[in-house]
Protein backbone atom coordinates (compact mmCIF):
# COMPACT_ATOMS: atom_id res chain seq x y z
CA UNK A 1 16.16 49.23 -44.04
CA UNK A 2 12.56 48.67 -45.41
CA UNK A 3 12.10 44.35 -46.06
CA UNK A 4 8.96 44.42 -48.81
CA UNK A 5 7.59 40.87 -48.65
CA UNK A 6 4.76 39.62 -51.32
CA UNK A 7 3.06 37.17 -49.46
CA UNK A 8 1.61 34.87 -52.86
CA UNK A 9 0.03 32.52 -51.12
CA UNK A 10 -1.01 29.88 -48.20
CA UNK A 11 -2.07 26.81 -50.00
CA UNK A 12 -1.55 23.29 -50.20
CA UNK A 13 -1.50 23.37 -54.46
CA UNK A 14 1.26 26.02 -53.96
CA UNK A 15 2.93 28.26 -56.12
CA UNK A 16 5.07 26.57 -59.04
CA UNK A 17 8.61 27.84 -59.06
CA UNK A 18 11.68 27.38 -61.27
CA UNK A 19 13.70 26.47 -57.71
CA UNK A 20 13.18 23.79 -55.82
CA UNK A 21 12.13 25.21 -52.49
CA UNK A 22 14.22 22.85 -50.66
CA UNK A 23 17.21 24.50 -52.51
CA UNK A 24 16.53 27.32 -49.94
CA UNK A 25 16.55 25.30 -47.11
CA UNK A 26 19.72 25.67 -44.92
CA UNK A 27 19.95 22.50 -42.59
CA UNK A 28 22.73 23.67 -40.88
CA UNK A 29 20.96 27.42 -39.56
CA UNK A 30 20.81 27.02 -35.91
CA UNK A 31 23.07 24.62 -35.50
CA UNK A 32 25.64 27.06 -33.39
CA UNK A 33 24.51 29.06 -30.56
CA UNK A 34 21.67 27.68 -28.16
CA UNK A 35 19.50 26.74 -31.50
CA UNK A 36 20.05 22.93 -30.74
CA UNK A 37 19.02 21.49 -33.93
CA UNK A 38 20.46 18.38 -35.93
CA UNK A 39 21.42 18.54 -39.99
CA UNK A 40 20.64 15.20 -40.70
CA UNK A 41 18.76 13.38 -42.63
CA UNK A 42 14.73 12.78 -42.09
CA UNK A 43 11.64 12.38 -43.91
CA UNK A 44 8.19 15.14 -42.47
CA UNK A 45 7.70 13.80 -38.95
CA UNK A 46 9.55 10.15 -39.64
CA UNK A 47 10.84 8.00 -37.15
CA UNK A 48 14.42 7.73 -38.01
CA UNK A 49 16.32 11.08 -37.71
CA UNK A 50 19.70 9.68 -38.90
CA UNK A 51 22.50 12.71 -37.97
CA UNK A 52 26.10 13.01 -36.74
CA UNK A 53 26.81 13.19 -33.14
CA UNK A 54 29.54 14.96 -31.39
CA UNK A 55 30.28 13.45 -28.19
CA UNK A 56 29.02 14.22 -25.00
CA UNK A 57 30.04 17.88 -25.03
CA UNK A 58 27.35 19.81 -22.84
CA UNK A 59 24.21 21.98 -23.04
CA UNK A 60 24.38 23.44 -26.65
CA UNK A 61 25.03 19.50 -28.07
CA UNK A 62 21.30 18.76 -26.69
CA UNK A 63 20.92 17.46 -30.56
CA UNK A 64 23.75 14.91 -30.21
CA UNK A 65 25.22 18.02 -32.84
CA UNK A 66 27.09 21.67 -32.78
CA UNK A 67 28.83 23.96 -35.61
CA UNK A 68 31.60 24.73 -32.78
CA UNK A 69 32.91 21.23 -33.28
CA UNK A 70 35.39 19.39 -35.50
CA UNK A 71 34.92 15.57 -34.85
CA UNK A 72 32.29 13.19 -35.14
CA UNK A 73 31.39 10.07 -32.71
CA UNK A 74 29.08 8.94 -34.93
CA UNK A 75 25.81 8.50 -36.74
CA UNK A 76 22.66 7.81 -34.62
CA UNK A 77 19.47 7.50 -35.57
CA UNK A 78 16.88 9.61 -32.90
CA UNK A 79 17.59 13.12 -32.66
CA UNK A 80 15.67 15.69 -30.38
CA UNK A 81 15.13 19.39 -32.77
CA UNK A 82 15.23 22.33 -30.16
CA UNK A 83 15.07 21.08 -27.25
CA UNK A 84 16.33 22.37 -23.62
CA UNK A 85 17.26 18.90 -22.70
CA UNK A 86 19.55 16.16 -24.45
CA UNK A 87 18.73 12.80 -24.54
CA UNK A 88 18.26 9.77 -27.91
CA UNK A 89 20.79 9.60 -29.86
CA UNK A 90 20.14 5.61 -30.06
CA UNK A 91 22.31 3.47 -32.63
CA UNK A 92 25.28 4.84 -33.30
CA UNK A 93 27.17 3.48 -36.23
CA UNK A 94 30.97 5.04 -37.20
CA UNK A 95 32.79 3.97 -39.79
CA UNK A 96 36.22 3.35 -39.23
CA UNK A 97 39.54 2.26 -41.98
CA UNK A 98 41.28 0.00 -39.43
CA UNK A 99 40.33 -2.61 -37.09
CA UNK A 100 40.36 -0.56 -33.80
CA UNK A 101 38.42 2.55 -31.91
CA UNK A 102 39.98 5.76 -32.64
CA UNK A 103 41.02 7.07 -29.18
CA UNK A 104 39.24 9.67 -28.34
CA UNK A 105 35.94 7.93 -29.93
CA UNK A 106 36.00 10.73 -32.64
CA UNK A 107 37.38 11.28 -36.43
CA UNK A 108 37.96 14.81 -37.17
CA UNK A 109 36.13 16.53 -40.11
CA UNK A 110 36.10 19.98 -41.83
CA UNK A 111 33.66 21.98 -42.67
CA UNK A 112 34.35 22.72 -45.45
CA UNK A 113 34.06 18.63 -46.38
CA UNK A 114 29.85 18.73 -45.32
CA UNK A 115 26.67 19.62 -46.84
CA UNK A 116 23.34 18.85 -45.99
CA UNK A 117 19.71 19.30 -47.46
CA UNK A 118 16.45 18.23 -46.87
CA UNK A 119 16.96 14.35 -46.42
CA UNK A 120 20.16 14.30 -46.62
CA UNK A 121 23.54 14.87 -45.10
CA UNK A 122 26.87 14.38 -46.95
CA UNK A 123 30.64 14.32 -44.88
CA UNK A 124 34.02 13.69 -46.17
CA UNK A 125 36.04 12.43 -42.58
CA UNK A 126 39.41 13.15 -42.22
CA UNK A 127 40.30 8.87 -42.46
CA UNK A 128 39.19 9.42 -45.97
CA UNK A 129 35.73 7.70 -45.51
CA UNK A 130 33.09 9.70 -47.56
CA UNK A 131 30.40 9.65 -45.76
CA UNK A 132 26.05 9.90 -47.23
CA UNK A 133 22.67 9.83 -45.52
CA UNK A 134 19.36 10.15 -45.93
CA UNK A 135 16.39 8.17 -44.95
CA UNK A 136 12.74 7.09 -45.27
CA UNK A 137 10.34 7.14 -42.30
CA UNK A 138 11.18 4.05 -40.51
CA UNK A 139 14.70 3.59 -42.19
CA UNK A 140 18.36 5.02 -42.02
CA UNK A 141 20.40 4.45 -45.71
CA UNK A 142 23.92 4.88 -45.42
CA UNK A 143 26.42 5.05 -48.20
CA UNK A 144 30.11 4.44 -46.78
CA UNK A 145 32.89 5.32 -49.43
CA UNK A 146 36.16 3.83 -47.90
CA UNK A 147 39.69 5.26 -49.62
CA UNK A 148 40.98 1.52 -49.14
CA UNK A 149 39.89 -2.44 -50.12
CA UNK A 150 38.79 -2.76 -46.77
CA UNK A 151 36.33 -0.94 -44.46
CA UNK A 152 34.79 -0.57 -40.83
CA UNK A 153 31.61 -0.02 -38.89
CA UNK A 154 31.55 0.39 -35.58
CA UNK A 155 27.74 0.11 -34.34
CA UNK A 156 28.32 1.07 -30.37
CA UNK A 157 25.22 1.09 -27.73
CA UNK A 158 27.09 3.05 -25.38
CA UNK A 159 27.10 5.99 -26.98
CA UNK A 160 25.22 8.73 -24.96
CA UNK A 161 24.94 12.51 -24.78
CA UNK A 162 24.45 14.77 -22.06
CA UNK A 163 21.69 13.09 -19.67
CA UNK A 164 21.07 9.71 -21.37
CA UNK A 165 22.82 6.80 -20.14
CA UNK A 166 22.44 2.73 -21.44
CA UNK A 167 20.62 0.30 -19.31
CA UNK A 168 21.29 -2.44 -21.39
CA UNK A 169 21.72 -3.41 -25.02
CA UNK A 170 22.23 -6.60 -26.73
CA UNK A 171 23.65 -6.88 -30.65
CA UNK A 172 23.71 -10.16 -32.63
CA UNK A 173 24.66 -11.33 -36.06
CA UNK A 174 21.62 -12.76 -37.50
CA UNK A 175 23.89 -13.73 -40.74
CA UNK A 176 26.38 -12.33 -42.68
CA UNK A 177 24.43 -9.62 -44.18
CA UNK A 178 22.27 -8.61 -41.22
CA UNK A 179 22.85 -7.15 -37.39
CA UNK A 180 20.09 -6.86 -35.02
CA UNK A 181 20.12 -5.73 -31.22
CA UNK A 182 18.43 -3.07 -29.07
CA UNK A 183 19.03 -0.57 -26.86
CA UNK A 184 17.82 0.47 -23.90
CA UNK A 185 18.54 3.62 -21.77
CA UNK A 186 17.57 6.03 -19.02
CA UNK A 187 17.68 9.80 -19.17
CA UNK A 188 14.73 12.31 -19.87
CA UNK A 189 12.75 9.50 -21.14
CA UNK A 190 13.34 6.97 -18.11
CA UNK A 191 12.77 3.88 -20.15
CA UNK A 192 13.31 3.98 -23.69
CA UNK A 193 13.57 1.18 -25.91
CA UNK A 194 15.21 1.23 -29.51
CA UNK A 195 15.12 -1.94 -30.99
CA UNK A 196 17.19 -2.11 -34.79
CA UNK A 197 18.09 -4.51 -37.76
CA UNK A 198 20.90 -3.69 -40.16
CA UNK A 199 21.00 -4.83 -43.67
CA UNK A 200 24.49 -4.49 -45.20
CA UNK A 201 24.94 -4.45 -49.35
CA UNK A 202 28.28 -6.40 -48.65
CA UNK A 203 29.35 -9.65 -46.59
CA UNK A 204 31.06 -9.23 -43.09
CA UNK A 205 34.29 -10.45 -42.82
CA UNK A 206 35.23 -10.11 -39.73
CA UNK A 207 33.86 -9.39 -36.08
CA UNK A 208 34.10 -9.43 -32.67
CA UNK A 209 31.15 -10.75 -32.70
CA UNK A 210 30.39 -14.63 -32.19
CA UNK A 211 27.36 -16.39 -33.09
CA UNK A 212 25.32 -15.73 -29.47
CA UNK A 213 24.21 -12.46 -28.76
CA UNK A 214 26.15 -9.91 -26.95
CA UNK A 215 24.37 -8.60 -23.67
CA UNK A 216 25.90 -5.96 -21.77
CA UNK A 217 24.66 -1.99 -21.56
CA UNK A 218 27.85 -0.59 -23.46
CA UNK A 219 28.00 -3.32 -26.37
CA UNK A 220 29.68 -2.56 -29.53
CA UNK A 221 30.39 -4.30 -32.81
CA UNK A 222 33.01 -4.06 -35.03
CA UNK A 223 32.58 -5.27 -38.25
CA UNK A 224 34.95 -5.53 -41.68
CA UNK A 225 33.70 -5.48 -44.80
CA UNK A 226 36.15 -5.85 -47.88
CA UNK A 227 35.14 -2.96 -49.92
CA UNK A 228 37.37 -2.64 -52.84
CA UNK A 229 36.57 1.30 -52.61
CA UNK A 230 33.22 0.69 -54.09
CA UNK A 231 30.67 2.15 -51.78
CA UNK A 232 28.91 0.18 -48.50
CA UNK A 233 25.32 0.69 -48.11
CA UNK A 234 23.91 0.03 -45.00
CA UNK A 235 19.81 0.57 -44.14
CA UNK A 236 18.86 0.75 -39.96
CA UNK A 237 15.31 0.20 -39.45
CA UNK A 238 14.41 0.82 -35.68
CA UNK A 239 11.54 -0.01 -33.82
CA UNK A 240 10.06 0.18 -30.07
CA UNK A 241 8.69 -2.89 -30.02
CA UNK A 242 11.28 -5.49 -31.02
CA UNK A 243 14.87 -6.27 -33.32
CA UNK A 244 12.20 -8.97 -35.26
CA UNK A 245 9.46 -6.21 -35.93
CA UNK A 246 12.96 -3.71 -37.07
CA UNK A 247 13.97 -6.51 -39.25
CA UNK A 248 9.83 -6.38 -40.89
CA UNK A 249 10.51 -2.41 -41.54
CA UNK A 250 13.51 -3.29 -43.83
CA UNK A 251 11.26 -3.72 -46.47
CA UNK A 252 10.49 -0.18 -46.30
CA UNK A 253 13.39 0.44 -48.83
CA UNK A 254 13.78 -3.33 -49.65
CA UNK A 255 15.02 -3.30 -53.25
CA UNK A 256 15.14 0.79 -53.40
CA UNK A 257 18.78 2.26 -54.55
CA UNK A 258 20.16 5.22 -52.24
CA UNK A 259 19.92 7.58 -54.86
CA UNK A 260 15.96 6.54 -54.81
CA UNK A 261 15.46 6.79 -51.66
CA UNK A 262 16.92 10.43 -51.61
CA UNK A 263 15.04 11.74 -54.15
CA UNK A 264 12.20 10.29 -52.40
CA UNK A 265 12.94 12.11 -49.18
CA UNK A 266 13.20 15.77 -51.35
CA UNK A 267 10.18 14.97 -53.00
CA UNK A 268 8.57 14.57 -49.65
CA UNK A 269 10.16 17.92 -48.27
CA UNK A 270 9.30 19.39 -51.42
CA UNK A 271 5.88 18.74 -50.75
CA UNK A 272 5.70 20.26 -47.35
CA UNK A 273 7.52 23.49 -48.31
CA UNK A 274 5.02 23.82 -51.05
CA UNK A 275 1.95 24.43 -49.12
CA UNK A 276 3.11 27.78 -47.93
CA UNK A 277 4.89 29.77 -50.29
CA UNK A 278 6.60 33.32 -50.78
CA UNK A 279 8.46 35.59 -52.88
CA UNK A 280 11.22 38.00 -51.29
CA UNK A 281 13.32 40.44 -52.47
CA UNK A 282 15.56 39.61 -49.33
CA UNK A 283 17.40 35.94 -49.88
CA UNK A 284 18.42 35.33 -46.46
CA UNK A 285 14.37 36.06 -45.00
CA UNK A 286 13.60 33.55 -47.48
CA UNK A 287 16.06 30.84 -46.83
CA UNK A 288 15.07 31.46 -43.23
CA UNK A 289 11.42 31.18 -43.70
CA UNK A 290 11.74 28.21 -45.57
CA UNK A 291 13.98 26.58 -42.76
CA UNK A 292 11.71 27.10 -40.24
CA UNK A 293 9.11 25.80 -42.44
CA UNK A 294 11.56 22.77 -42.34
CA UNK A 295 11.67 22.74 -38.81
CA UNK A 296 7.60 22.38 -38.26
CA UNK A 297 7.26 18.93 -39.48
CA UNK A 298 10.88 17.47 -36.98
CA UNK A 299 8.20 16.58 -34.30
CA UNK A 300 5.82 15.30 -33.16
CA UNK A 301 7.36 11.98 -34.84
CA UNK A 302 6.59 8.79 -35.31
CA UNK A 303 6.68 6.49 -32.54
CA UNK A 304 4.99 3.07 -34.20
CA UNK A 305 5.43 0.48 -36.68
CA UNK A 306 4.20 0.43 -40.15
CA UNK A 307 1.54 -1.95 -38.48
CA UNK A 308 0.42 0.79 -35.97
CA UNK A 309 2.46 -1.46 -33.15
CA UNK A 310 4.26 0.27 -30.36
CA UNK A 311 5.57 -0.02 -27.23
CA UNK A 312 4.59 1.83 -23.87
CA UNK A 313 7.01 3.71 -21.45
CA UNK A 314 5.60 0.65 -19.01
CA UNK A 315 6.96 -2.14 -21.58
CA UNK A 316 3.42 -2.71 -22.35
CA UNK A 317 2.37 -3.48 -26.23
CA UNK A 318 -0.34 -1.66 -27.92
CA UNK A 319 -1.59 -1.42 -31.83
CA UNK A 320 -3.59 1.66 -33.01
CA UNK A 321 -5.47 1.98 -36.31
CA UNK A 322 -3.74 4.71 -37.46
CA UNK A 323 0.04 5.95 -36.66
CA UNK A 324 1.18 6.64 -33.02
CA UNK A 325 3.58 9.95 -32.34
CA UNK A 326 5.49 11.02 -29.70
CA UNK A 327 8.05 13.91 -28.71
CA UNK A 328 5.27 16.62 -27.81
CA UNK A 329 6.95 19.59 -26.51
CA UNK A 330 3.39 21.04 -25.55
CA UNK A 331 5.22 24.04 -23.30
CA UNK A 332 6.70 25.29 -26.53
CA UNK A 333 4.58 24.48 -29.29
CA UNK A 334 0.62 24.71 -28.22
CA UNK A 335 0.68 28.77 -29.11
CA UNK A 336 1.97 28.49 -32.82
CA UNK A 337 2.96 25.09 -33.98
CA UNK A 338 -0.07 22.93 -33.40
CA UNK A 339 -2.52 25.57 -35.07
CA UNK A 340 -0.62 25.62 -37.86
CA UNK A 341 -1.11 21.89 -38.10
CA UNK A 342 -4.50 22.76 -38.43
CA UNK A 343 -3.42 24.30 -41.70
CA UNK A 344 -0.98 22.52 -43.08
CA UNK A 345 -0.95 18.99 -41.41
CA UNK A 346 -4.91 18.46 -42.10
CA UNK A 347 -4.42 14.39 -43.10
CA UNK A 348 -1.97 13.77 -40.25
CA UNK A 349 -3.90 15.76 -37.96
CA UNK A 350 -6.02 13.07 -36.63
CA UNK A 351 -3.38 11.09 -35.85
CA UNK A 352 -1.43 13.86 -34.30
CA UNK A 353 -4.74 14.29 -31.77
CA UNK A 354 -5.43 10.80 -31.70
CA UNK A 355 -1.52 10.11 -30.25
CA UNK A 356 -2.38 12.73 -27.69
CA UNK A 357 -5.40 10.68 -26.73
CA UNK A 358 -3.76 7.57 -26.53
CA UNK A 359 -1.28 8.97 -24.22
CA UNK A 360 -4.72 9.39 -21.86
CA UNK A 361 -5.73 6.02 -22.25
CA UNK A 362 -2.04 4.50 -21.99
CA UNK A 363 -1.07 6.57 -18.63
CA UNK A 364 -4.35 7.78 -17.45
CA UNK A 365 -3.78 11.48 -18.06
CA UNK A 366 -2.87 13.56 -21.19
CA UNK A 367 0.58 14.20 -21.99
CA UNK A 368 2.52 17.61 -20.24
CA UNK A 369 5.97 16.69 -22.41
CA UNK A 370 5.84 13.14 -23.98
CA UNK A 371 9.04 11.51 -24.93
CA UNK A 372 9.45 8.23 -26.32
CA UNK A 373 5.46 7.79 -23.99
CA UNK A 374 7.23 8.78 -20.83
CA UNK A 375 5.52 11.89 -19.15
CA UNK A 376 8.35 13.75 -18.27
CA UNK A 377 6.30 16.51 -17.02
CA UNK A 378 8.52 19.48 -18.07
CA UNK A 379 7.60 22.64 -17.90
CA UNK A 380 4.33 24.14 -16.90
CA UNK A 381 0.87 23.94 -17.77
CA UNK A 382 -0.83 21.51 -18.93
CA UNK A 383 -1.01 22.43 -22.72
CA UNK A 384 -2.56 19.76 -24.44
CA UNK A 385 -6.02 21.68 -23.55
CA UNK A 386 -5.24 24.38 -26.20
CA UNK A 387 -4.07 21.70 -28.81
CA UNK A 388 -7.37 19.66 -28.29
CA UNK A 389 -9.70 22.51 -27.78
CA UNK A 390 -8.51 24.74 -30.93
CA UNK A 391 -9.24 21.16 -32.99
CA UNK A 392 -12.87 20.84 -31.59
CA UNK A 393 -13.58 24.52 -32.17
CA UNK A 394 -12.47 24.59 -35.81
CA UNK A 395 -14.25 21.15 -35.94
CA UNK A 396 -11.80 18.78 -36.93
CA UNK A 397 -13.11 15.37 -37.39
CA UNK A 398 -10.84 11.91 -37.08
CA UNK A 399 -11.51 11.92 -33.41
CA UNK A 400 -13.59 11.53 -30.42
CA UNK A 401 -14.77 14.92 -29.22
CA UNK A 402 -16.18 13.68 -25.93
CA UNK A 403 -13.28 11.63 -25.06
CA UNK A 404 -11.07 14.74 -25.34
CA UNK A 405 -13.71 16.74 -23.45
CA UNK A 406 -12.88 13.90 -20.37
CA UNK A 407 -9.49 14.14 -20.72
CA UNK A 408 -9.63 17.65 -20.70
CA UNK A 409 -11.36 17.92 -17.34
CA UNK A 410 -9.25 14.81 -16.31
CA UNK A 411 -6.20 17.26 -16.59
CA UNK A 412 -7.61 20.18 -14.85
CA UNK A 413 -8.18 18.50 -11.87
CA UNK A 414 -5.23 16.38 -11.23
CA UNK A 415 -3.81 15.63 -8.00
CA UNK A 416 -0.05 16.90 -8.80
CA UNK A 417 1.73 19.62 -10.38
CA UNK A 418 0.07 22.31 -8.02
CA UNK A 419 -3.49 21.81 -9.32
CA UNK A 420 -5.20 21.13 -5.99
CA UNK A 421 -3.89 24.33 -4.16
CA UNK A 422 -4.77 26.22 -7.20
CA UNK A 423 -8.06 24.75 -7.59
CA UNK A 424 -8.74 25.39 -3.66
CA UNK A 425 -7.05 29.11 -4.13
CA UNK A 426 -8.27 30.06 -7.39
CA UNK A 427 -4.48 30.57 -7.88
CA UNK A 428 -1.20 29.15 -7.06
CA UNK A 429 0.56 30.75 -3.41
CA UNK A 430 4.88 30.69 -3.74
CA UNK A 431 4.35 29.14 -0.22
CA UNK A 432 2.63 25.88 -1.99
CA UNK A 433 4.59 25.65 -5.26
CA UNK A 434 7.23 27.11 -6.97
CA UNK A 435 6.92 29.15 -10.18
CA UNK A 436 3.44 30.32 -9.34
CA UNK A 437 2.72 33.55 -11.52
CA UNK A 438 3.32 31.61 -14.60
CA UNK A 439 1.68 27.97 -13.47
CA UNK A 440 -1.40 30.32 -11.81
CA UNK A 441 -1.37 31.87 -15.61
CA UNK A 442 -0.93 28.88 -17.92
CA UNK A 443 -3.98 26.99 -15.66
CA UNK A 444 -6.25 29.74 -15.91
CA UNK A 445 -5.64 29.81 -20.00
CA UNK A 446 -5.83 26.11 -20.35
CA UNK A 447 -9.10 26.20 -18.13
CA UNK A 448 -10.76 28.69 -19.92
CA UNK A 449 -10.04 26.92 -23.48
CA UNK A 450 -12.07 23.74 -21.80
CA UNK A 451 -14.89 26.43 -20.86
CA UNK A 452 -14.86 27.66 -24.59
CA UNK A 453 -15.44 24.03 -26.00
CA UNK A 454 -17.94 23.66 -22.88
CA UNK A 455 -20.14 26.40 -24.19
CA UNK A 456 -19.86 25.06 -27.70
């Protein structure tokens, strides 16, 4: 059957409609199958994706998250949107109505019990604990409703998905109100560092916690709050560069009510649905073009403080003027994604290029697949040519044209990934490399988007 489609318009003022556009936003689309996409709670590109977990399960929970199951392990707070690869899923904090781990590490859930939207994510567990996110860019808010006087949070480091495994973590009660720690793990990002601070609305009561800092790589607290069924908010603020520079992002929502903090979040999707809009006669088209919309601003995201602070894959510390952004999936996203950006992302932009051109000056090349700064060179290619050259030949500004024109060349002529044989070749032989229709073909594109910006 015939779809008619009335494209109104592709601008950032928008179209002014009676519905909110992120009414027809369905977080949970995609989240069976292979799509491999989380329906929590985040703000446009933030750093905090706060989101239930599963368990480690296998392939299709690459997003710590899939329809097919009926318990939850917990809520972390970094989630991976689409990926082919699991790994984050850092902090995880459960909340629990008795003093001990359930046994399996889950509590069940219905669907029927969840809804999400944009920014947030709402679960009624089957212990009874009612169960709200949503979140700000450096900050998870929580909103615990416990059926009974009392209440617990389990906050365990050892949670990991698929690939992802702890290294080492270390939690510690900095008073009554506030828990601080870190994690560290290994996985597709090799050394990743999430540092945290939790601010509680209520006074722990009890804990297996003492007053020196727990150090081992699967460390978990447990921690009673009496609750008197009146709701437990908890904010998360996490950080790659320390637990003290976590604790300076609390004041992100210092003072701000969850409710506010919400309709902050909407207001923010609101504002990214509106600079494309649509009218269709066909409701489903629309909700789906309207959660892919969604889906454009999960990554890149942000990677530094609000002071433009951050953390190498190498442990070293670096500061940038702007705002530093990882989780470039270059393979999949250097076609579509990043020219949109060109559209619709035209105040983050610079920062989006800039991040790739700090990745040059941080690790001496530009990024193939940056996670969390590690290069995990998946895929083939090397596809942040196309990203950098489209910007230059629209003429962006915010960024150093030459620099990228170096890094460019830097890239072609690499001495890994194939590049010398195809360089001496003028392709890639099977006998030298594996995959070496598609590597020859990618190469050849990416070098010929460095001769267009060459010529300009």
């Amino acid at each position: 059957m015939r779809k008619t489609i009335l494209l109104l318009a592709m601008a950032v003022s928008g179209f002014c409609s009676a519905q909110k556009l992120t009414d027809k936003v369905d977080v949970f689309l995609g989240t069976g199958g292979h799509g491999h996409v989380y329906p929590g709670a985040t703000v446009p590109f933030g750093m905090v994706q706060l989101s239930p977990d599963n368990g480690v399960e296998g392939w299709d929970w690459c997003s710590g998250y899939h329809y097919s199951s009926d318990s939850i392990a917990g809520f972390s707070h970094t989630h991976l949107s689409g990926t082919g690869i699991g790994d984050w899923c850092d902090i995880s904090v459960l909340p629990l109505t008795r003093s001990s781990r359930p046994q399996s590490g889950k509590v069940g859930f219905s669907h029927k019990n969840e809804s999400g939207r944009p920014g947030y994510y709402k679960v009624l567990l089957n212990n009874g604990v009612l169960c709200e996110l949503t979140a700000s860019a450096h900050n998870g808010y929580h909103k615990y409703t416990f059926p009974a006087s009392n209440g617990w949070l389990q906050f365990d480091m050892g949670f990991r998905i698929n690939w992802d495994k702890p290294t080492d973590a270390s939690l510690q009660l900095i008073n009554d109100s506030t828990l601080a720690g870190y994690r560290f793990s290994t996985g597709w990002a090799k050394n990743q560092r999430v540092y945290f601070a939790a601010r509680f609305s209520k006074p722990i009561i009890g804990s297996n916690l003492t007053a020196k800092p727990l150090h081992q790589k699967d460390a978990a607290a447990l921690l009673q709050f009496k609750t008197d069924q009146q709701p437990l908010y908890v904010r998360v603020a996490i950080s790659s560069v320390s637990s003290e520079k976590a604790q300076e992002e609390l004041k992100e929502t210092a003072g701000e009510s969850f409710e506010l903090v919400k309709t902050k979040a909407d207001a923010l999707w609101e504002k990214e649905l509106r600079k494309i809009t649509i009218s269709a006669t066909n409701k489903n088209f629309e909700t789906q073009f309207y959660t892919a919309l969604y889906r454009t601003c999960l990554a890149p995201v942000l990677y530094s403080n609000s002071d433009g602070t951050y953390r190498n894959q190498d442990s070293s510390l670096h500061k940038v003027k702007g705002n530093k952004y990882t989780v470039y999936s270059l393979w999949d996203t250097f076609r579509a994604l990043h020219p949109l950006f060109t559209i619709t992302q035209k105040e983050r932009l610079p920062d989006l290029i800039n991040s790739l051109l700090q990745f040059y000056d941080d690790n001496g090349l530009l990024p193939v697949w940056d996670l969390s700064t590690w290069e995990t060179n998946t895929m083939t290619g090397y596809h942040a040519i196309p990203v950098l050259s489209d910007a230059i030949l629209k003429n962006e500004t915010g960024f150093d044209v030459e620099k990228a024109y170096k890094a460019m060349q830097k890239s072609a002529y690499q001495k890994q990934r194939g590049t010398p044989d195809y360089i001496k070749y003028g392709y890639l032989p099977q006998s030298k490399h594996g995959w070496s229709v598609t590597i020859t073909l990618e190469y050849a594109f990416d070098d010929w988007c460095i001769a267009q910006v060459a010529k300009n």
